[in-house]
PDB file of N, CA and C in Angstrom:
ATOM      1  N   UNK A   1     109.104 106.050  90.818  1.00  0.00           N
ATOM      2  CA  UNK A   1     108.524 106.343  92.115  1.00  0.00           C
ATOM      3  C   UNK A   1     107.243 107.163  91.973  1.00  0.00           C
ATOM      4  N   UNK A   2     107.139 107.939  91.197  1.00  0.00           N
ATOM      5  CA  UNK A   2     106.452 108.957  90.858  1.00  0.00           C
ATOM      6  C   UNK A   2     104.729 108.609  90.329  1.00  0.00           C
ATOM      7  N   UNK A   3     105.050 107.096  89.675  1.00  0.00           N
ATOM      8  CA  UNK A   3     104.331 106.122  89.072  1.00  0.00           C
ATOM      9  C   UNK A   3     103.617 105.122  90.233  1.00  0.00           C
ATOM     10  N   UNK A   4     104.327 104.993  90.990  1.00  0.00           N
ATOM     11  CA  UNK A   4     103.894 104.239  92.561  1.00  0.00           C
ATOM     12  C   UNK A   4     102.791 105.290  93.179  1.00  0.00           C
ATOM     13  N   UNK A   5     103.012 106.204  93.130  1.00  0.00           N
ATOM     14  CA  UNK A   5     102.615 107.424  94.230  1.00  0.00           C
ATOM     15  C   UNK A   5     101.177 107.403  93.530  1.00  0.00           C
ATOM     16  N   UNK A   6     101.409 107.687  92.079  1.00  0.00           N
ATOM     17  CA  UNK A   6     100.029 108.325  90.928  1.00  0.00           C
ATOM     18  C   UNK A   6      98.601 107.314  91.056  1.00  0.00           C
ATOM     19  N   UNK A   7      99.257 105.956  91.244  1.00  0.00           N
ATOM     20  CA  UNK A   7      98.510 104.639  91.311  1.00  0.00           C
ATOM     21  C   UNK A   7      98.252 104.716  92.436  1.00  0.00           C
ATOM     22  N   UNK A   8      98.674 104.979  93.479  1.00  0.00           N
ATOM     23  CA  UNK A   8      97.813 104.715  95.031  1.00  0.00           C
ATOM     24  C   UNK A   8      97.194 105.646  95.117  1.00  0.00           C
ATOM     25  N   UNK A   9      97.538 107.128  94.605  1.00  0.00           N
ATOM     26  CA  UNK A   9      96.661 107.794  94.647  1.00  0.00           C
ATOM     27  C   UNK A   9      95.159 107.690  94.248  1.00  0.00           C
ATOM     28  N   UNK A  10      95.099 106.969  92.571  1.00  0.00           N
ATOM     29  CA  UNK A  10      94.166 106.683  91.924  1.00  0.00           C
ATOM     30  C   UNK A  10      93.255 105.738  92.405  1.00  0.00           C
ATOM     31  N   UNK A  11      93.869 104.997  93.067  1.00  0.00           N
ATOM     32  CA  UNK A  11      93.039 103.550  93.513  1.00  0.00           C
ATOM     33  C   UNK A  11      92.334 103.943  94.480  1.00  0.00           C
ATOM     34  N   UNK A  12      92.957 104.830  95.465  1.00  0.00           N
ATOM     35  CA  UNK A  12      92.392 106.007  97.062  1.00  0.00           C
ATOM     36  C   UNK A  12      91.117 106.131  96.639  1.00  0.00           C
ATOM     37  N   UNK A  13      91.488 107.141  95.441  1.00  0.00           N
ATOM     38  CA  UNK A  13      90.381 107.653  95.037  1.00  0.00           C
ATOM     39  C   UNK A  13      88.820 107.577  94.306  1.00  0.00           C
ATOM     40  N   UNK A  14      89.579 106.395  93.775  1.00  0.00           N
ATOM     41  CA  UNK A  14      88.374 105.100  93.064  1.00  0.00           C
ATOM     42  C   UNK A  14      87.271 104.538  93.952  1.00  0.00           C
ATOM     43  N   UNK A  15      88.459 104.207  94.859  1.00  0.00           N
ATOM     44  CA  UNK A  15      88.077 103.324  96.055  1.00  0.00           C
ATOM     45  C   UNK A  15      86.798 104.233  96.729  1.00  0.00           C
ATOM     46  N   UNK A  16      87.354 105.553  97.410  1.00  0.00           N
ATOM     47  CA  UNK A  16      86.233 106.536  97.947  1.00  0.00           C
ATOM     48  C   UNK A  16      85.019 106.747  96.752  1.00  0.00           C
ATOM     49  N   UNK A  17      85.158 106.788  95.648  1.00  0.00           N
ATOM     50  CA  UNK A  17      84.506 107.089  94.861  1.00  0.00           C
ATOM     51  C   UNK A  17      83.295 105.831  94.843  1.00  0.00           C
ATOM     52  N   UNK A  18      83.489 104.644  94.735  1.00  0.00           N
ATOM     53  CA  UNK A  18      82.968 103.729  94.507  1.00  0.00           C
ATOM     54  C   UNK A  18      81.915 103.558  95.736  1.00  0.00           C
ATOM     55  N   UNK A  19      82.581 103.805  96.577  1.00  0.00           N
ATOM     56  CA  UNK A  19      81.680 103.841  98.263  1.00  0.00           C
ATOM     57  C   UNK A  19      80.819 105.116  98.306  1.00  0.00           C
ATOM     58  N   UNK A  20      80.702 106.017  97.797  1.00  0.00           N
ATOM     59  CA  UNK A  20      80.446 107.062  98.498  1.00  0.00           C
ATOM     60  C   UNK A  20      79.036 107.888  97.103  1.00  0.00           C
ATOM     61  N   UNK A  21      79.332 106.928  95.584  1.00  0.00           N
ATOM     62  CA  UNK A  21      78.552 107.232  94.753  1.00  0.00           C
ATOM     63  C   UNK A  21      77.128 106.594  94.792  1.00  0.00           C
ATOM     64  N   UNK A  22      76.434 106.402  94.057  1.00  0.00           N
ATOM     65  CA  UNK A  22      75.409 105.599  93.954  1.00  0.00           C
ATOM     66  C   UNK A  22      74.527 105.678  92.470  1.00  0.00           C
ATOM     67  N   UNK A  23      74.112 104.420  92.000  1.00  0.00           N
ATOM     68  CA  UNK A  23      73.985 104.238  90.602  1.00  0.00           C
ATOM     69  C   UNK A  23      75.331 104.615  89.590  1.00  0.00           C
ATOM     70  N   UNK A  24      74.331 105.109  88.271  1.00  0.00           N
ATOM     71  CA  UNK A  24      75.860 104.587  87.436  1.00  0.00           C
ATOM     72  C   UNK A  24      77.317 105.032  87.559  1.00  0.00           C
ATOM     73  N   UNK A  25      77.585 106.553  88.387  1.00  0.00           N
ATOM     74  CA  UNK A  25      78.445 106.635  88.733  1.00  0.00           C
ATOM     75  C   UNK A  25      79.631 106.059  89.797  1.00  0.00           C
ATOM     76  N   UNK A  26      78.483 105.056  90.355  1.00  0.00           N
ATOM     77  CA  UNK A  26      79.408 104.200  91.373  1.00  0.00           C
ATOM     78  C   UNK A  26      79.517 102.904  90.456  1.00  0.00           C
ATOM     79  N   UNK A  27      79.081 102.543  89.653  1.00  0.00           N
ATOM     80  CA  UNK A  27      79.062 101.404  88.798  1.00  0.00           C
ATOM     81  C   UNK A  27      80.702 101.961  87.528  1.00  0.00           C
ATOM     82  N   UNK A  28      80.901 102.603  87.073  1.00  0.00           N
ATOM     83  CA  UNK A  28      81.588 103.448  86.496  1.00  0.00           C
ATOM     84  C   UNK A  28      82.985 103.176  87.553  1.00  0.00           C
ATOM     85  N   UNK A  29      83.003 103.984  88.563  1.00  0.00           N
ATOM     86  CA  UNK A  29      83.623 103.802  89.392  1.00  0.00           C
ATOM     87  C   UNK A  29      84.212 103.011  89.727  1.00  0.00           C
ATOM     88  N   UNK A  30      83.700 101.894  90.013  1.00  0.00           N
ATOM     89  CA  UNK A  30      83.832 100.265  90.537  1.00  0.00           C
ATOM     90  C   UNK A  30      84.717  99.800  89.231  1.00  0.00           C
ATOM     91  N   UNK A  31      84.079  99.811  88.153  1.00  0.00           N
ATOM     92  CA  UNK A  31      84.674  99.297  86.755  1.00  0.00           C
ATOM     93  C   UNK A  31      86.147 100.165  86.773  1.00  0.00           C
ATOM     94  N   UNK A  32      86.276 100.878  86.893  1.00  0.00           N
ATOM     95  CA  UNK A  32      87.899 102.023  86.634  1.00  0.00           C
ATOM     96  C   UNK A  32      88.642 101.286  87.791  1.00  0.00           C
ATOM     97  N   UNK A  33      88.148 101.334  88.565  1.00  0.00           N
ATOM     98  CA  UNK A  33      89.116 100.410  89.851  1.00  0.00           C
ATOM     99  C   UNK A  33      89.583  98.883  89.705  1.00  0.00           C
ATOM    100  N   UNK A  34      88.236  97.878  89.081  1.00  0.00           N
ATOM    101  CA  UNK A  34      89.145  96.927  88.695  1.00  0.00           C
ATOM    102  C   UNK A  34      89.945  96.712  87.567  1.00  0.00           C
ATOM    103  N   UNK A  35      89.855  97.692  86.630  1.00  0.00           N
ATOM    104  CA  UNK A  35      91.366  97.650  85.557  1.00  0.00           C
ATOM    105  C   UNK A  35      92.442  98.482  86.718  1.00  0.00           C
ATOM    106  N   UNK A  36      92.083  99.072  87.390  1.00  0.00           N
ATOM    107  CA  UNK A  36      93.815  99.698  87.727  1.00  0.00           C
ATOM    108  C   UNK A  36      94.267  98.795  88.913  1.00  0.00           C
ATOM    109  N   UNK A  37      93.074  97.640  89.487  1.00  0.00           N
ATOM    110  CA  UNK A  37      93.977  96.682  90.480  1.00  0.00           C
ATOM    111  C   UNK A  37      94.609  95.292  89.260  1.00  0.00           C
ATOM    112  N   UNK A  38      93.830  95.002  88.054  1.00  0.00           N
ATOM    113  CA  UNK A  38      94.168  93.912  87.688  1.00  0.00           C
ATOM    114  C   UNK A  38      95.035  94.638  86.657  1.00  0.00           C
ATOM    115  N   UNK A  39      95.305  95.532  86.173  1.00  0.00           N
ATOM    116  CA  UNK A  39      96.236  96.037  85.510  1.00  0.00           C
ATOM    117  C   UNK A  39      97.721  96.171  85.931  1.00  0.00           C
ATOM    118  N   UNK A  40      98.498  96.501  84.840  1.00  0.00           N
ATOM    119  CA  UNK A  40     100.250  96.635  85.241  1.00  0.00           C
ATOM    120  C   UNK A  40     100.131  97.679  86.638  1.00  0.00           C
ATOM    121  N   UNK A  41      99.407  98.812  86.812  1.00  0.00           N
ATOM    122  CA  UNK A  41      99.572  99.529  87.503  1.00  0.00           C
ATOM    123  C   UNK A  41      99.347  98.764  89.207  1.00  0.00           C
ATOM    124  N   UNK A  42      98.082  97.890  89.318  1.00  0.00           N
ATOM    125  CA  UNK A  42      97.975  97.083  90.195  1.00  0.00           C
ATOM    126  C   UNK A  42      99.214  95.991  90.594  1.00  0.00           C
ATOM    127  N   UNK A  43      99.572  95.626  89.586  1.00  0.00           N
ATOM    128  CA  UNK A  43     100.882  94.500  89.947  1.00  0.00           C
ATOM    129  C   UNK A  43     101.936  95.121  90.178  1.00  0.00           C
ATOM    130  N   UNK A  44     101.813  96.502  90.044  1.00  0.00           N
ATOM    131  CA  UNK A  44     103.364  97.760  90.721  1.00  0.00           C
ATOM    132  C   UNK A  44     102.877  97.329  91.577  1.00  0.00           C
ATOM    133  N   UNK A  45     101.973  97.896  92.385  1.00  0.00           N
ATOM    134  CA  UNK A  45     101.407  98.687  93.363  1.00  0.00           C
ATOM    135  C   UNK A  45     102.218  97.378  94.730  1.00  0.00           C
ATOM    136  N   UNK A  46     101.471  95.952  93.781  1.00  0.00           N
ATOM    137  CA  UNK A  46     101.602  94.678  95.231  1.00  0.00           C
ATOM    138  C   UNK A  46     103.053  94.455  95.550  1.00  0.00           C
ATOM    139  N   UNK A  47     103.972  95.159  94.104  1.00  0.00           N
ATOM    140  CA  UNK A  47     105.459  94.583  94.083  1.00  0.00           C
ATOM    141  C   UNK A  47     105.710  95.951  95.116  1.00  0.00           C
ATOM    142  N   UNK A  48     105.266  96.903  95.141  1.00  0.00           N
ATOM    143  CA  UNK A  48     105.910  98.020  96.059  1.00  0.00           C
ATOM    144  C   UNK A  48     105.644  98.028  97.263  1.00  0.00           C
ATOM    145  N   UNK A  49     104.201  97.118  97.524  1.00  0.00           N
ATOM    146  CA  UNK A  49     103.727  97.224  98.678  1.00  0.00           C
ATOM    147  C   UNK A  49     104.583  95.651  99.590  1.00  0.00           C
ATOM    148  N   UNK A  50     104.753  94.980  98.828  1.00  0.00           N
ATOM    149  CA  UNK A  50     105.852  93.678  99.313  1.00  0.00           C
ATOM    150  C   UNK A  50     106.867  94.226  99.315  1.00  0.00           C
ATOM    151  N   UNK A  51     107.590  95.280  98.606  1.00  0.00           N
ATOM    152  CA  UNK A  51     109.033  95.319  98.890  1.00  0.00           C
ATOM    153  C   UNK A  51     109.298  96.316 100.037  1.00  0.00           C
ATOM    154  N   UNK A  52     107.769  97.368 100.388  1.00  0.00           N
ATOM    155  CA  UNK A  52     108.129  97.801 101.901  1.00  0.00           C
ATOM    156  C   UNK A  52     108.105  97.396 102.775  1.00  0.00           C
ATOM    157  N   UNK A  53     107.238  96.138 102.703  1.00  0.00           N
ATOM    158  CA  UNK A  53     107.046  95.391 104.113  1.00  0.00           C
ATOM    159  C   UNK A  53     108.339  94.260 104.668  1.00  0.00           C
ATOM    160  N   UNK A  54     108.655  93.744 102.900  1.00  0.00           N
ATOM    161  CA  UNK A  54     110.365  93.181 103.835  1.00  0.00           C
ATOM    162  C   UNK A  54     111.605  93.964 104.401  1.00  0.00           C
ATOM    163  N   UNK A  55     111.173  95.401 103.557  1.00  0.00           N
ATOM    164  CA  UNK A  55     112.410  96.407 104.417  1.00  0.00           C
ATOM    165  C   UNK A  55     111.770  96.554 105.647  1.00  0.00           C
ATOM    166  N   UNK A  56     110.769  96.755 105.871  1.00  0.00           N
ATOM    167  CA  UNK A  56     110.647  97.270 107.168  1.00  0.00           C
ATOM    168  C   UNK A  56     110.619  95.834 108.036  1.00  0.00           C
ATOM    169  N   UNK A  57     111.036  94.152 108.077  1.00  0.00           N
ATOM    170  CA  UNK A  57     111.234  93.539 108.499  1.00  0.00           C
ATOM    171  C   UNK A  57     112.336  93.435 108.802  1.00  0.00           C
ATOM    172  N   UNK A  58     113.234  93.735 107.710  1.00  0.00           N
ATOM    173  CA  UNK A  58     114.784  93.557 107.676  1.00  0.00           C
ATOM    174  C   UNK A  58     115.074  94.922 108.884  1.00  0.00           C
ATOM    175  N   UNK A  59     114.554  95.574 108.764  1.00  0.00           N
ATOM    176  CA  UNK A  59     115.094  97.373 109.314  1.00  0.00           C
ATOM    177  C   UNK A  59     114.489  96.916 111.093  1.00  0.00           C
ATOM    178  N   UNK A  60     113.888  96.349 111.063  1.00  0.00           N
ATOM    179  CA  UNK A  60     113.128  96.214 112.366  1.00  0.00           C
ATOM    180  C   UNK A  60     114.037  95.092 112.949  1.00  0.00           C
ATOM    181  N   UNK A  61     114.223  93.776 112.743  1.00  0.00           N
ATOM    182  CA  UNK A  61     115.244  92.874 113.109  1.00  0.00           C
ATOM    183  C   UNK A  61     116.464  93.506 113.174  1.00  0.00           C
ATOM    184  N   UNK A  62     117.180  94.350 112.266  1.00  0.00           N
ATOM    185  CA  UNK A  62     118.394  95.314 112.618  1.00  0.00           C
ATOM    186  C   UNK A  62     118.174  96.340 113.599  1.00  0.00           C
ATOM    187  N   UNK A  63     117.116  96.872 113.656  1.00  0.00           N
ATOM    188  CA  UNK A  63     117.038  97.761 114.878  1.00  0.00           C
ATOM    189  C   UNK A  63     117.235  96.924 115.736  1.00  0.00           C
ATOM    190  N   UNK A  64     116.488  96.105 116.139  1.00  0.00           N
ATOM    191  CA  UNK A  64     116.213  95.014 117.346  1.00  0.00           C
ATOM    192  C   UNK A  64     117.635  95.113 117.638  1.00  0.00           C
ATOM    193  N   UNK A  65     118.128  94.401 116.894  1.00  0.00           N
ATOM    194  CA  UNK A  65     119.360  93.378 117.359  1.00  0.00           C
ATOM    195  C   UNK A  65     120.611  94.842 117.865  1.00  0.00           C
ATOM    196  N   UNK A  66     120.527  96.113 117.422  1.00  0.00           N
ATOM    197  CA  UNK A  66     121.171  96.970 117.430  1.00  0.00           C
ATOM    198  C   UNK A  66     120.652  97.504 118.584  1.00  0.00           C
ATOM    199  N   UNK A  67     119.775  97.335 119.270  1.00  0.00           N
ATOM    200  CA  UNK A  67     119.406  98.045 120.794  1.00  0.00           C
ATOM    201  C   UNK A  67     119.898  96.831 121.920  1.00  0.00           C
ATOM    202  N   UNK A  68     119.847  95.213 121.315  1.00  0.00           N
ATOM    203  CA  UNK A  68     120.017  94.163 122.124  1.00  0.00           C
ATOM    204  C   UNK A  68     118.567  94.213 122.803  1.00  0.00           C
ATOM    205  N   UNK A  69     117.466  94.295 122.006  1.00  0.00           N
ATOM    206  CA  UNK A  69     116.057  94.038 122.679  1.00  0.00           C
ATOM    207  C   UNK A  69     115.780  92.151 123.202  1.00  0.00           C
TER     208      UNK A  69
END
């Protein structure tokens, strides 16, 4: 979990970094971000970010059906 958290953090921060630099430090920037999206850390990131969105489908259809909406 701890490993999920470190990577979104990093990518946040890449991400702002990349926007907000200019010349080689945004070039730098840009480059560190696409190893950590095409990297293992990136393919966590999509498996964590898919496995919240079907709980919160599953959790939302059970709510539903548990209020009788």
């Amino acid at each position: 979990m701890e490993l999920i958290i470190s990577s979104f953090v990093l990518v946040v921060v890449f991400f702002i970094l990349s926007i907000s630099l200019s010349g080689k430090g945004q070039r730098i920037a840009k480059e560190v971000l696409k190893e950590l999206i095409n990297g293992p850390e990136g393919k966590m990131l999509v498996g964590a970010a898919m496995g919240l969105v079907i709980s919160v489908i599953i959790f939302g259809y059970w709510f539903m059906t548990l209020i009788n909406f």
